[in-house]
PDB file of N, CA and C in Angstrom:
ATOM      1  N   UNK A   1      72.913  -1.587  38.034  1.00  0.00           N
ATOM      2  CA  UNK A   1      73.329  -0.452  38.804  1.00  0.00           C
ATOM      3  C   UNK A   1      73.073   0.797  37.970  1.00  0.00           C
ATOM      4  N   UNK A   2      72.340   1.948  38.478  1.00  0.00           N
ATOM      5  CA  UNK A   2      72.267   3.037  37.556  1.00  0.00           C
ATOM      6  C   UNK A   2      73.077   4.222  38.714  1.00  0.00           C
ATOM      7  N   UNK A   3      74.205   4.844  37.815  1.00  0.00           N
ATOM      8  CA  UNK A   3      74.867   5.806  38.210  1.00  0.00           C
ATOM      9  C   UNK A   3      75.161   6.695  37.437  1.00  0.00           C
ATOM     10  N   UNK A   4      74.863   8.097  38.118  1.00  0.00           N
ATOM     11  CA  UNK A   4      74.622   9.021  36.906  1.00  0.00           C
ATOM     12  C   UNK A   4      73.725   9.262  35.583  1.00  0.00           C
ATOM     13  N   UNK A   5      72.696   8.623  35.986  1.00  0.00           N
ATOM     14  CA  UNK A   5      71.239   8.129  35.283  1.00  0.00           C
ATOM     15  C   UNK A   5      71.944   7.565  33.862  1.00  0.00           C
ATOM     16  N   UNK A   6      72.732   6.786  34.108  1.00  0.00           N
ATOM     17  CA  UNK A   6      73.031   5.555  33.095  1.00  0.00           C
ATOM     18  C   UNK A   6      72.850   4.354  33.601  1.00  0.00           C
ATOM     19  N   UNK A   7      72.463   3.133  33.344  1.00  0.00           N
ATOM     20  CA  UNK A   7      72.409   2.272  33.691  1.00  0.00           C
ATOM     21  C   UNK A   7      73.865   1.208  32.961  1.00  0.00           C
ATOM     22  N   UNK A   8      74.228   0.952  34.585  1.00  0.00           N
ATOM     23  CA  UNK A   8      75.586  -0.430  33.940  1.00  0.00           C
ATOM     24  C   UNK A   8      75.056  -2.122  34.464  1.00  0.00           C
ATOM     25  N   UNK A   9      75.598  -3.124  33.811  1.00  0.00           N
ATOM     26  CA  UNK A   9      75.186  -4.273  33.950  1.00  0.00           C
ATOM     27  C   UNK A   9      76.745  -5.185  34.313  1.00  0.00           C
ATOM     28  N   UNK A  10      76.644  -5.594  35.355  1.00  0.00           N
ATOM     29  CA  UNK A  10      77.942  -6.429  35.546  1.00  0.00           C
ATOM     30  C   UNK A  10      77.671  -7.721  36.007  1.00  0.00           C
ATOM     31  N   UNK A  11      78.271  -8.981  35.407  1.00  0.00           N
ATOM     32  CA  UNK A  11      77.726 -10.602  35.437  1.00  0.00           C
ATOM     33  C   UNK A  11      79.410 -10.643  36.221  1.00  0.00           C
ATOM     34  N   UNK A  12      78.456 -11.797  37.184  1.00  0.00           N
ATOM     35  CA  UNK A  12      79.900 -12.236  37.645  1.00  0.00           C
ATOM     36  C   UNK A  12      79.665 -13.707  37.774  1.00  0.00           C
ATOM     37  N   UNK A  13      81.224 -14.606  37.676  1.00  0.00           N
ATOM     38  CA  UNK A  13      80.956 -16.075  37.507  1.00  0.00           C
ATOM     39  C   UNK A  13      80.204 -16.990  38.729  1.00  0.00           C
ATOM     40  N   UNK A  14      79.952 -17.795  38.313  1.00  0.00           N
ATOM     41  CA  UNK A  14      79.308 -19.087  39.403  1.00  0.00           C
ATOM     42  C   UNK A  14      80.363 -19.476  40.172  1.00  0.00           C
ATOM     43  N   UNK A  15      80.134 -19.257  41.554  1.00  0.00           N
ATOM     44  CA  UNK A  15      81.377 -19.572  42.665  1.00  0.00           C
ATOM     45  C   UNK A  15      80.679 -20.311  43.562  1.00  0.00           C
ATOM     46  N   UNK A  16      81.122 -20.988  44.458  1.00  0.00           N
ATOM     47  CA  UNK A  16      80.557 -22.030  45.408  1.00  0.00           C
ATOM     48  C   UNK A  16      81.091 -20.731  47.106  1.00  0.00           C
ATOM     49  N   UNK A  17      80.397 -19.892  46.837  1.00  0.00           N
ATOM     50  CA  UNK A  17      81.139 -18.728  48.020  1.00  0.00           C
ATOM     51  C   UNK A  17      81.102 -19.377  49.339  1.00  0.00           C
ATOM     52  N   UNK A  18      79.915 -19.975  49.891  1.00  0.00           N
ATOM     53  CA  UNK A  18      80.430 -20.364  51.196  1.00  0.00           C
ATOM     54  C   UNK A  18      81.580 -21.350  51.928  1.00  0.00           C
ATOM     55  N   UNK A  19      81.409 -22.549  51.008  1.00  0.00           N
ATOM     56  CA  UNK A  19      82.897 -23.370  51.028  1.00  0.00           C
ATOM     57  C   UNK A  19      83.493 -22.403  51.328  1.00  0.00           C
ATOM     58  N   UNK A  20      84.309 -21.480  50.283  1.00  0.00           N
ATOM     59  CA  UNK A  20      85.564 -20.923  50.593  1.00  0.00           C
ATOM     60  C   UNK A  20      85.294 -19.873  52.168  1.00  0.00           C
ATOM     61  N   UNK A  21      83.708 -19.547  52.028  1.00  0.00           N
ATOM     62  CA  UNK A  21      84.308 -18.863  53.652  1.00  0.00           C
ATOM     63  C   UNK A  21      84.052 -19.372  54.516  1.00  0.00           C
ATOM     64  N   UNK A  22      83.681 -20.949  54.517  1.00  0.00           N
ATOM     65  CA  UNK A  22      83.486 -21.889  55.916  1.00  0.00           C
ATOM     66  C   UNK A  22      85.178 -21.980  55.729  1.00  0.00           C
ATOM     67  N   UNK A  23      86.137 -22.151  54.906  1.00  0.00           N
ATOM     68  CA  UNK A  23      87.464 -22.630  55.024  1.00  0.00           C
ATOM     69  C   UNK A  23      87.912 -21.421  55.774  1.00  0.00           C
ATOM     70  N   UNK A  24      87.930 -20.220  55.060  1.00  0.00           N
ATOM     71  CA  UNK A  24      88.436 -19.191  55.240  1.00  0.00           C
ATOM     72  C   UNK A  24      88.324 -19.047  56.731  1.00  0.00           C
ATOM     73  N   UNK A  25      86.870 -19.367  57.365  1.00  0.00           N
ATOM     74  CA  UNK A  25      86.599 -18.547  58.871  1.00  0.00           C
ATOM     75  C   UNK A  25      87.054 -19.887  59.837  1.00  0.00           C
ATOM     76  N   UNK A  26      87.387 -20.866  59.378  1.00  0.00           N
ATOM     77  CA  UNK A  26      87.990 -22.072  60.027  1.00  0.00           C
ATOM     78  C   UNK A  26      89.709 -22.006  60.266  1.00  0.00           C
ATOM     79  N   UNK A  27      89.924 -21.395  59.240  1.00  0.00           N
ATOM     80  CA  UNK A  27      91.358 -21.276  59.136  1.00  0.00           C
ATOM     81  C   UNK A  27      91.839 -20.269  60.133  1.00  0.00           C
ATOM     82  N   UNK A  28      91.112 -19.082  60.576  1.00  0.00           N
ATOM     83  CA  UNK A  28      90.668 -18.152  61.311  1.00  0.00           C
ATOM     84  C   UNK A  28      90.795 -18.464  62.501  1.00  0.00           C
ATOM     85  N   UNK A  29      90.198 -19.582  62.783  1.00  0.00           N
ATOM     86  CA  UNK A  29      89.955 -20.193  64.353  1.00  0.00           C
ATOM     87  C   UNK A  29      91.358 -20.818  64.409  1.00  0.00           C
ATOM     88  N   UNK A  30      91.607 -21.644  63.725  1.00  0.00           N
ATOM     89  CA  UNK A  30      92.670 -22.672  64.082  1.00  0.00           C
ATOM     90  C   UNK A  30      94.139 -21.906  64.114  1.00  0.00           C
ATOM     91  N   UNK A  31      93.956 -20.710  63.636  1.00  0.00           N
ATOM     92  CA  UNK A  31      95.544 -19.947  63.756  1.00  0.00           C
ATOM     93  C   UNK A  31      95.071 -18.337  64.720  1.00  0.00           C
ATOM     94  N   UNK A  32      93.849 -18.769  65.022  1.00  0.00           N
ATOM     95  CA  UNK A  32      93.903 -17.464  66.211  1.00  0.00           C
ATOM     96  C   UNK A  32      94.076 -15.969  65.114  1.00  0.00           C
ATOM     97  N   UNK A  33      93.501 -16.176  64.215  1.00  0.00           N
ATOM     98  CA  UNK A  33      93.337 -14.576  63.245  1.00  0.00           C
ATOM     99  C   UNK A  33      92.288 -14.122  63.329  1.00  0.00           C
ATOM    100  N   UNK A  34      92.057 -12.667  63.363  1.00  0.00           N
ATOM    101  CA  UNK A  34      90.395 -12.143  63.246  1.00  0.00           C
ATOM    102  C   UNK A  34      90.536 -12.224  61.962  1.00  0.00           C
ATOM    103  N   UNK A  35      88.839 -12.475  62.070  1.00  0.00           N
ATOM    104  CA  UNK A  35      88.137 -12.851  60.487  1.00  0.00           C
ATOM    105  C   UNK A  35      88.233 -11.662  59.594  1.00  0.00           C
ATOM    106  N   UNK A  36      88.532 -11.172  58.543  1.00  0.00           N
ATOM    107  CA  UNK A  36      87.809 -10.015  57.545  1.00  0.00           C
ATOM    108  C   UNK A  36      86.453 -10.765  56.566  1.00  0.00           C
ATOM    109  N   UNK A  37      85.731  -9.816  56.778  1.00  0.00           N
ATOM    110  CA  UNK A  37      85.171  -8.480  57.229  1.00  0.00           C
ATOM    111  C   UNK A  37      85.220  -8.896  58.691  1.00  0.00           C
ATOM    112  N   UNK A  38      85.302  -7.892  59.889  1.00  0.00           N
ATOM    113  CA  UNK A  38      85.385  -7.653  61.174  1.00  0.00           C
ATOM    114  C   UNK A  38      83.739  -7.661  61.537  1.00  0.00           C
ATOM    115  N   UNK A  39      83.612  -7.623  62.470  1.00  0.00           N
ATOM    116  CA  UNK A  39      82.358  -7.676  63.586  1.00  0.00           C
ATOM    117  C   UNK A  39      81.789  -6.302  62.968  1.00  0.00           C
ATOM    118  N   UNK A  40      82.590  -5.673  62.918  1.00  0.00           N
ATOM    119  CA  UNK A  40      82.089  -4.031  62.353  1.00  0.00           C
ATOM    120  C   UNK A  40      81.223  -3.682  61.037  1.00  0.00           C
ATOM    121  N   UNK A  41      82.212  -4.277  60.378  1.00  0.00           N
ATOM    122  CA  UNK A  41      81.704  -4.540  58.623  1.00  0.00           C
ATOM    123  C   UNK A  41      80.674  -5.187  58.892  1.00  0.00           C
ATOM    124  N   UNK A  42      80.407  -6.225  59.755  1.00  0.00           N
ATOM    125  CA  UNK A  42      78.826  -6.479  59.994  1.00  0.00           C
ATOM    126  C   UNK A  42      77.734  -5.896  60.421  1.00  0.00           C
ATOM    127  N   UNK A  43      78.294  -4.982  61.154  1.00  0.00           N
ATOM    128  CA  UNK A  43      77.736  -3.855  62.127  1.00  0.00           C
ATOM    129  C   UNK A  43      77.339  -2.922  60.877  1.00  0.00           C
ATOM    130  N   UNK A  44      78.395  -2.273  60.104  1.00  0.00           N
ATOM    131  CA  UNK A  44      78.134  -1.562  58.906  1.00  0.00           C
ATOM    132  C   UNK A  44      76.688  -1.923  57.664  1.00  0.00           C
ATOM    133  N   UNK A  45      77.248  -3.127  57.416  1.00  0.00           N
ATOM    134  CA  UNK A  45      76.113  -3.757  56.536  1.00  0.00           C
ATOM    135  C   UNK A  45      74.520  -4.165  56.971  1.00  0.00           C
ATOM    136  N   UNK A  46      74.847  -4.330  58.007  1.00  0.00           N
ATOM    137  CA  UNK A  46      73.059  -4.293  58.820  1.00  0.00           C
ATOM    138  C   UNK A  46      72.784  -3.164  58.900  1.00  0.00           C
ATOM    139  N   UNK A  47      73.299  -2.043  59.127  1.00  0.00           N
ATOM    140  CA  UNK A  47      72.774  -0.193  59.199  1.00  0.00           C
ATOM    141  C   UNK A  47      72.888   0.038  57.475  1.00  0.00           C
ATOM    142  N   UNK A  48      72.911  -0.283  56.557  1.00  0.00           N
ATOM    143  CA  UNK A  48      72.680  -0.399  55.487  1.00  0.00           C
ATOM    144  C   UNK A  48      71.210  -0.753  54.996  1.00  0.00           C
ATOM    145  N   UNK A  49      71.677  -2.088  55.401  1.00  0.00           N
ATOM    146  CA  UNK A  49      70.258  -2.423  55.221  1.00  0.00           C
ATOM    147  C   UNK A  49      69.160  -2.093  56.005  1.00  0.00           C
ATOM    148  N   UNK A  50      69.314  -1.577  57.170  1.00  0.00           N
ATOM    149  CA  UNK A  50      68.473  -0.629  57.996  1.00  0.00           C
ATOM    150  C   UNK A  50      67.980   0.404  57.275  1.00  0.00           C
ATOM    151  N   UNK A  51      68.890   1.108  56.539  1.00  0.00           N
ATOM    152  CA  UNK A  51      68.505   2.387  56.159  1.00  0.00           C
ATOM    153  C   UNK A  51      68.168   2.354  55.165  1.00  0.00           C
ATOM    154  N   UNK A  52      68.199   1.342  53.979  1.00  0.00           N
ATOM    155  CA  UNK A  52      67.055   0.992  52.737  1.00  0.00           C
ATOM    156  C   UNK A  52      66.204   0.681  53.102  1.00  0.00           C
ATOM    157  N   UNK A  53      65.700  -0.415  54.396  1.00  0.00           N
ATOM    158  CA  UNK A  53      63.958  -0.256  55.002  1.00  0.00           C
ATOM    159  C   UNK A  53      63.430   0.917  54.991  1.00  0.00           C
ATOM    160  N   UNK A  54      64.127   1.987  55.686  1.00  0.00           N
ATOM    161  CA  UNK A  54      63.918   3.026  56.336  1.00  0.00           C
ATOM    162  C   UNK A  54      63.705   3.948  55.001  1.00  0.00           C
ATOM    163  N   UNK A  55      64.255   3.676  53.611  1.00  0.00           N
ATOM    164  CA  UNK A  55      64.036   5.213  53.171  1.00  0.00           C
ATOM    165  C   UNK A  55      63.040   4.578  51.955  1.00  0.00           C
ATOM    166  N   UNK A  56      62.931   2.996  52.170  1.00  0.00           N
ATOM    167  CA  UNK A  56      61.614   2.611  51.329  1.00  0.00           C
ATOM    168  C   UNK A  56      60.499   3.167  52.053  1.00  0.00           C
ATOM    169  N   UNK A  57      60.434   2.919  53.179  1.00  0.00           N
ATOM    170  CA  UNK A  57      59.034   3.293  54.085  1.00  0.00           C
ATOM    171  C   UNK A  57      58.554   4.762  54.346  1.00  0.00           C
ATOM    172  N   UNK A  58      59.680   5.417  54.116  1.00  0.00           N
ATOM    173  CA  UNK A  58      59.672   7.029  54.035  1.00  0.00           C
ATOM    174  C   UNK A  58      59.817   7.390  52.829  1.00  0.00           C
ATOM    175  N   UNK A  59      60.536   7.367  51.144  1.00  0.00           N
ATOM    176  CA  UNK A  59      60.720   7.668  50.551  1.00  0.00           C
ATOM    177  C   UNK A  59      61.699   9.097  50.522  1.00  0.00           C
ATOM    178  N   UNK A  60      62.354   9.061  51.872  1.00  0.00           N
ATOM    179  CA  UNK A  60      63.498   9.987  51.437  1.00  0.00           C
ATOM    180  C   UNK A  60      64.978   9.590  52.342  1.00  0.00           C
ATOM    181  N   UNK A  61      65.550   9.893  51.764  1.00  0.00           N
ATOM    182  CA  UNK A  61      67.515   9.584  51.596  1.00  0.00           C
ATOM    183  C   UNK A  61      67.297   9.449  53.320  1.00  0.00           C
ATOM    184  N   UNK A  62      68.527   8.423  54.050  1.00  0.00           N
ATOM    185  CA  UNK A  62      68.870   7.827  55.107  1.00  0.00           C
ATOM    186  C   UNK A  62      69.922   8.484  55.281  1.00  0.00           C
ATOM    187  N   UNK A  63      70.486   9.292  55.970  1.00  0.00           N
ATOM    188  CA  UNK A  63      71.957   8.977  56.361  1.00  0.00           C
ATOM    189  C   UNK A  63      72.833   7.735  57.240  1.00  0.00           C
ATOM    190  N   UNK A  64      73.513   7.511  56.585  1.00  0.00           N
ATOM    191  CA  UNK A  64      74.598   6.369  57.342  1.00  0.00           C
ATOM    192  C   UNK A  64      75.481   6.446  58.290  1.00  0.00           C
ATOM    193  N   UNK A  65      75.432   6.313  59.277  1.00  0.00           N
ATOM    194  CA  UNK A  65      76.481   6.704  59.638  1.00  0.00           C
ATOM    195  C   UNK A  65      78.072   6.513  59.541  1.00  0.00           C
ATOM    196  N   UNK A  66      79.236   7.045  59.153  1.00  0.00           N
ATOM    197  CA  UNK A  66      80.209   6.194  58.038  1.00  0.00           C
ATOM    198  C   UNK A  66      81.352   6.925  59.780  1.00  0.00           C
ATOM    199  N   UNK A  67      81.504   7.373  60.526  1.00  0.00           N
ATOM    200  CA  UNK A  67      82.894   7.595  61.393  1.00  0.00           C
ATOM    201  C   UNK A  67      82.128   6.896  62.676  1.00  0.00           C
ATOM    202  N   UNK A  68      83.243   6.782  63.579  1.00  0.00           N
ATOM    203  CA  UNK A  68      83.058   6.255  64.949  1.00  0.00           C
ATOM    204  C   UNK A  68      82.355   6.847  66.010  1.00  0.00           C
ATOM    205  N   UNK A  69      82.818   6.953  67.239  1.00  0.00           N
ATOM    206  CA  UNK A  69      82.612   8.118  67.934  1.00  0.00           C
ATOM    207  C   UNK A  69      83.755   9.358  68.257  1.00  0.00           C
ATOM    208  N   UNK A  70      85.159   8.701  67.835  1.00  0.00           N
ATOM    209  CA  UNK A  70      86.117   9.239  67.773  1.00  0.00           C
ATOM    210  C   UNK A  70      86.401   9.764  66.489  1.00  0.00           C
ATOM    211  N   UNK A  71      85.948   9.991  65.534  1.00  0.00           N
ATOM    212  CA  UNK A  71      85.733  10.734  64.344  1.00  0.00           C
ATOM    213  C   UNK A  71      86.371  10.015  63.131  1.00  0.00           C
ATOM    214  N   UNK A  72      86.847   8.472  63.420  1.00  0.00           N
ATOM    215  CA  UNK A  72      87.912   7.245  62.829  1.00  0.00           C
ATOM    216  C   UNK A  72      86.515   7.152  61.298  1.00  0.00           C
ATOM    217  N   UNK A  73      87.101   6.627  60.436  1.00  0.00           N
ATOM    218  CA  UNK A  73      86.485   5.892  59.703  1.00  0.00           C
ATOM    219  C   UNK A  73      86.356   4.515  60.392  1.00  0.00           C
ATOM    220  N   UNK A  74      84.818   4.100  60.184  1.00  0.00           N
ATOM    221  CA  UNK A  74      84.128   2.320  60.389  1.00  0.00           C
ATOM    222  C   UNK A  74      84.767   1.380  59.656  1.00  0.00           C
ATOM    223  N   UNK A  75      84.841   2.465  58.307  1.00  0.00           N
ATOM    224  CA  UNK A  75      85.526   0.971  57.099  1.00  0.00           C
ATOM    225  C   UNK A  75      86.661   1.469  57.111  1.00  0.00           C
ATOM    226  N   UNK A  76      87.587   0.262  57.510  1.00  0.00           N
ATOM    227  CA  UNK A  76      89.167   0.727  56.770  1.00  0.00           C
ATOM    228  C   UNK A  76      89.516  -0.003  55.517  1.00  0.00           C
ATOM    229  N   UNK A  77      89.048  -1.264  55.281  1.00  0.00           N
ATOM    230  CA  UNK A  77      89.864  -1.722  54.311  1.00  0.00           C
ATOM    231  C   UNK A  77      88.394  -2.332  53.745  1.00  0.00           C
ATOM    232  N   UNK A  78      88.432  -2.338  52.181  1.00  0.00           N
ATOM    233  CA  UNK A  78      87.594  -3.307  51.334  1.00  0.00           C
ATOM    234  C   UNK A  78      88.083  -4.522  50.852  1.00  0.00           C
ATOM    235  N   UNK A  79      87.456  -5.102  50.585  1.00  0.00           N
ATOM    236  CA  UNK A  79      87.814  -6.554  50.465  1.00  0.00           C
ATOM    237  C   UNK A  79      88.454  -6.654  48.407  1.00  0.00           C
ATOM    238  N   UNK A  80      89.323  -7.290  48.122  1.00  0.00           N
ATOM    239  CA  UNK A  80      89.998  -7.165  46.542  1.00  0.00           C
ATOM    240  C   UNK A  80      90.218  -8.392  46.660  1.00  0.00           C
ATOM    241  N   UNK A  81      90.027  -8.727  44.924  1.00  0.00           N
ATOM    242  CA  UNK A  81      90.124  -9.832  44.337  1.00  0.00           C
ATOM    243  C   UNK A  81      90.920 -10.750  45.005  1.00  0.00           C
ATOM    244  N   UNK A  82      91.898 -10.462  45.145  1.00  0.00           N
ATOM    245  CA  UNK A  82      93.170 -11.472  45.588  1.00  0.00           C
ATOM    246  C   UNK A  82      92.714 -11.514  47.051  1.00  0.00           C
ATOM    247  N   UNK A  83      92.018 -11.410  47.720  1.00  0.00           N
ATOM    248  CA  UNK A  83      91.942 -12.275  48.850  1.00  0.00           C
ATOM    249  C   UNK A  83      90.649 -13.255  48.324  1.00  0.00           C
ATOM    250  N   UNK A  84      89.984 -13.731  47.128  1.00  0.00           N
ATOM    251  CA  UNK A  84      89.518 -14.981  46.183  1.00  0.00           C
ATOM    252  C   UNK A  84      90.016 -16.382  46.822  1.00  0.00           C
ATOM    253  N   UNK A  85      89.204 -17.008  47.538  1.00  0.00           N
ATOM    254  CA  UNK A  85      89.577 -18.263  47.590  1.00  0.00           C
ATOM    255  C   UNK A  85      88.853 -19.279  47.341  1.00  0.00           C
ATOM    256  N   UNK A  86      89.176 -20.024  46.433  1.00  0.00           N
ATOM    257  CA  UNK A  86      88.162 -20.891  45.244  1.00  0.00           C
ATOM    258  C   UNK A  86      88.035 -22.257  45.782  1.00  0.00           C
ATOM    259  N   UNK A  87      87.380 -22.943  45.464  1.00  0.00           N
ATOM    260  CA  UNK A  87      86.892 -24.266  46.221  1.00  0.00           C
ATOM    261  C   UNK A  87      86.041 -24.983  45.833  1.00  0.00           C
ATOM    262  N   UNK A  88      86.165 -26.203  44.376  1.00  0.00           N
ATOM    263  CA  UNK A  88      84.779 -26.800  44.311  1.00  0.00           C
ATOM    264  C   UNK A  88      84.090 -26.888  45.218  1.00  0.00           C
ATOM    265  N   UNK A  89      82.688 -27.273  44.699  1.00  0.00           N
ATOM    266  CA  UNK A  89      81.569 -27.651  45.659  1.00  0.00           C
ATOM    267  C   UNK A  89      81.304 -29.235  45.975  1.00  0.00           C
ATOM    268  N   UNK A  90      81.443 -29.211  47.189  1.00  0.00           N
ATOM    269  CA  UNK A  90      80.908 -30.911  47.508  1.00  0.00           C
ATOM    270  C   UNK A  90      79.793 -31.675  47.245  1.00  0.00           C
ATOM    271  N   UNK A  91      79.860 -32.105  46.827  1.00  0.00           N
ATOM    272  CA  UNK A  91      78.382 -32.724  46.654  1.00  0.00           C
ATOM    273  C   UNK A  91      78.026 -33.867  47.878  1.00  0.00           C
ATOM    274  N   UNK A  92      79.143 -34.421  48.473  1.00  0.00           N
ATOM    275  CA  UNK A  92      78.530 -35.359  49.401  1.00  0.00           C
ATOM    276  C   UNK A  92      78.411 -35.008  50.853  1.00  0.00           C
ATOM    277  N   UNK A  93      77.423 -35.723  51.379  1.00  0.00           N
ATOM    278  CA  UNK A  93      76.930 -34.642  52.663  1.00  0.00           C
ATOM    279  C   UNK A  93      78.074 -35.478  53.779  1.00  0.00           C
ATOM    280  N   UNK A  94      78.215 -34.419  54.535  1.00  0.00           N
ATOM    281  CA  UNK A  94      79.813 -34.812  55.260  1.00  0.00           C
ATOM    282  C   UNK A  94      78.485 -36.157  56.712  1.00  0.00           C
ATOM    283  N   UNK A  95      79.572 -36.851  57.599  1.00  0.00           N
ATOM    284  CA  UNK A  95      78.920 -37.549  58.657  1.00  0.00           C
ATOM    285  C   UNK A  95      79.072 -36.770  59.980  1.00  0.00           C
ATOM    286  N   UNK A  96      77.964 -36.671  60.468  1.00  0.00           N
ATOM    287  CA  UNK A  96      77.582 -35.886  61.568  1.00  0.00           C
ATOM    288  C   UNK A  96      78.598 -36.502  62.713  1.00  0.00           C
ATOM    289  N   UNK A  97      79.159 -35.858  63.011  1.00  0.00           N
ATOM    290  CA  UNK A  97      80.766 -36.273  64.528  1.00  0.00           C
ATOM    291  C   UNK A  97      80.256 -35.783  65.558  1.00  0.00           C
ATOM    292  N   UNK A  98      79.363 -36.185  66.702  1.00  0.00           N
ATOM    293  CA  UNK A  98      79.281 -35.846  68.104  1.00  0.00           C
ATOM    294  C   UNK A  98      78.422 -34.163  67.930  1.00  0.00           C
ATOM    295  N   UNK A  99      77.150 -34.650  66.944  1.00  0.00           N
ATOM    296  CA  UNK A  99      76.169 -34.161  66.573  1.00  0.00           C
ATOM    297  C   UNK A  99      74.921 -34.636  66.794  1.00  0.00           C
ATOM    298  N   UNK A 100      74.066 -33.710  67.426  1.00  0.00           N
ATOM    299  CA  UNK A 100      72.632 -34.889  67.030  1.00  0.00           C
ATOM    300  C   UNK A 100      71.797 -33.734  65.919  1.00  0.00           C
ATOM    301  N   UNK A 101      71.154 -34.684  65.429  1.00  0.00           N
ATOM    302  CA  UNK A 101      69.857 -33.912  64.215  1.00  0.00           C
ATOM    303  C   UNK A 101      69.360 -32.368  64.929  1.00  0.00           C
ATOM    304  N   UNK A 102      69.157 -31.809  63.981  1.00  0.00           N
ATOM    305  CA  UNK A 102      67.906 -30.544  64.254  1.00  0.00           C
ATOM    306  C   UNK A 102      66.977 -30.667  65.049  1.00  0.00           C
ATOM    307  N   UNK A 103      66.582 -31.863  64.313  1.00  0.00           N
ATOM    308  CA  UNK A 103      64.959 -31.848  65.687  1.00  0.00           C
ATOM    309  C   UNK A 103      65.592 -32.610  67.067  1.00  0.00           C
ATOM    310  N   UNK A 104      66.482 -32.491  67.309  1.00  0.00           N
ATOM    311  CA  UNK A 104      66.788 -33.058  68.512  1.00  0.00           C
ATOM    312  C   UNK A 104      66.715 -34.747  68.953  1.00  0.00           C
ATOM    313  N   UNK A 105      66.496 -35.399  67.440  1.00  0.00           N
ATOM    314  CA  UNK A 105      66.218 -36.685  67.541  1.00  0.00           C
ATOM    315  C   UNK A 105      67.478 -37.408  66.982  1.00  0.00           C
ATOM    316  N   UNK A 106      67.796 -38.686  67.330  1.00  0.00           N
ATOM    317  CA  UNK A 106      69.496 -39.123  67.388  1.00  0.00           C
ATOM    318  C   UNK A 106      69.050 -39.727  65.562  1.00  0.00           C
TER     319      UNK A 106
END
């Protein structure tokens, strides 16, 4: 990351991230909670990455759009450590339950 034409370097540990958010967005369903990040924060992060296509292909600054149409902030809350939910990784492949294969073959 260079900010303020310094450059910083930050390592972060080996996590098995999706486990914890297949649990996380399961747990979600089964108690009727909306997920964080919201539909929005998704909405947010694709116009992100929209607008780094956009200012590679042009070479000048994107604006984002960061309020609603009602003048609200998009983001209300960021995501902090303590919502971390850790989870070895499985190694064994689970059995397909009232599934058929990809290619559509049993």
């Amino acid at each position: 990351m260079i900010s303020d034409c310094e450059t910083q370097e930050r390592t972060f540990e080996d996590r098995d991230q999706l486990a914890a958010e297949f649990t996380y967005f399961s747990d979600c369903i089964l108690q009727d909670k909306d997920p964080e990040p919201s539909d929005t924060e998704g909405l947010i992060d694709v116009s992100i990455i929209q607008a780094l296509y956009q200012s590679i292909e042009t070479g000048q600054l994107v604006q984002i759009q960061t309020r609603d149409a009602c003048g609200g902030k998009l983001r209300h809350q960021r995501s902090t450590s303590a919502q971390t939910i850790e989870r070895p990784p499985n190694d064994e492949k689970p059995d397909l339950i009232h599934a058929t294969a990809p290619s559509g073959q049993s």
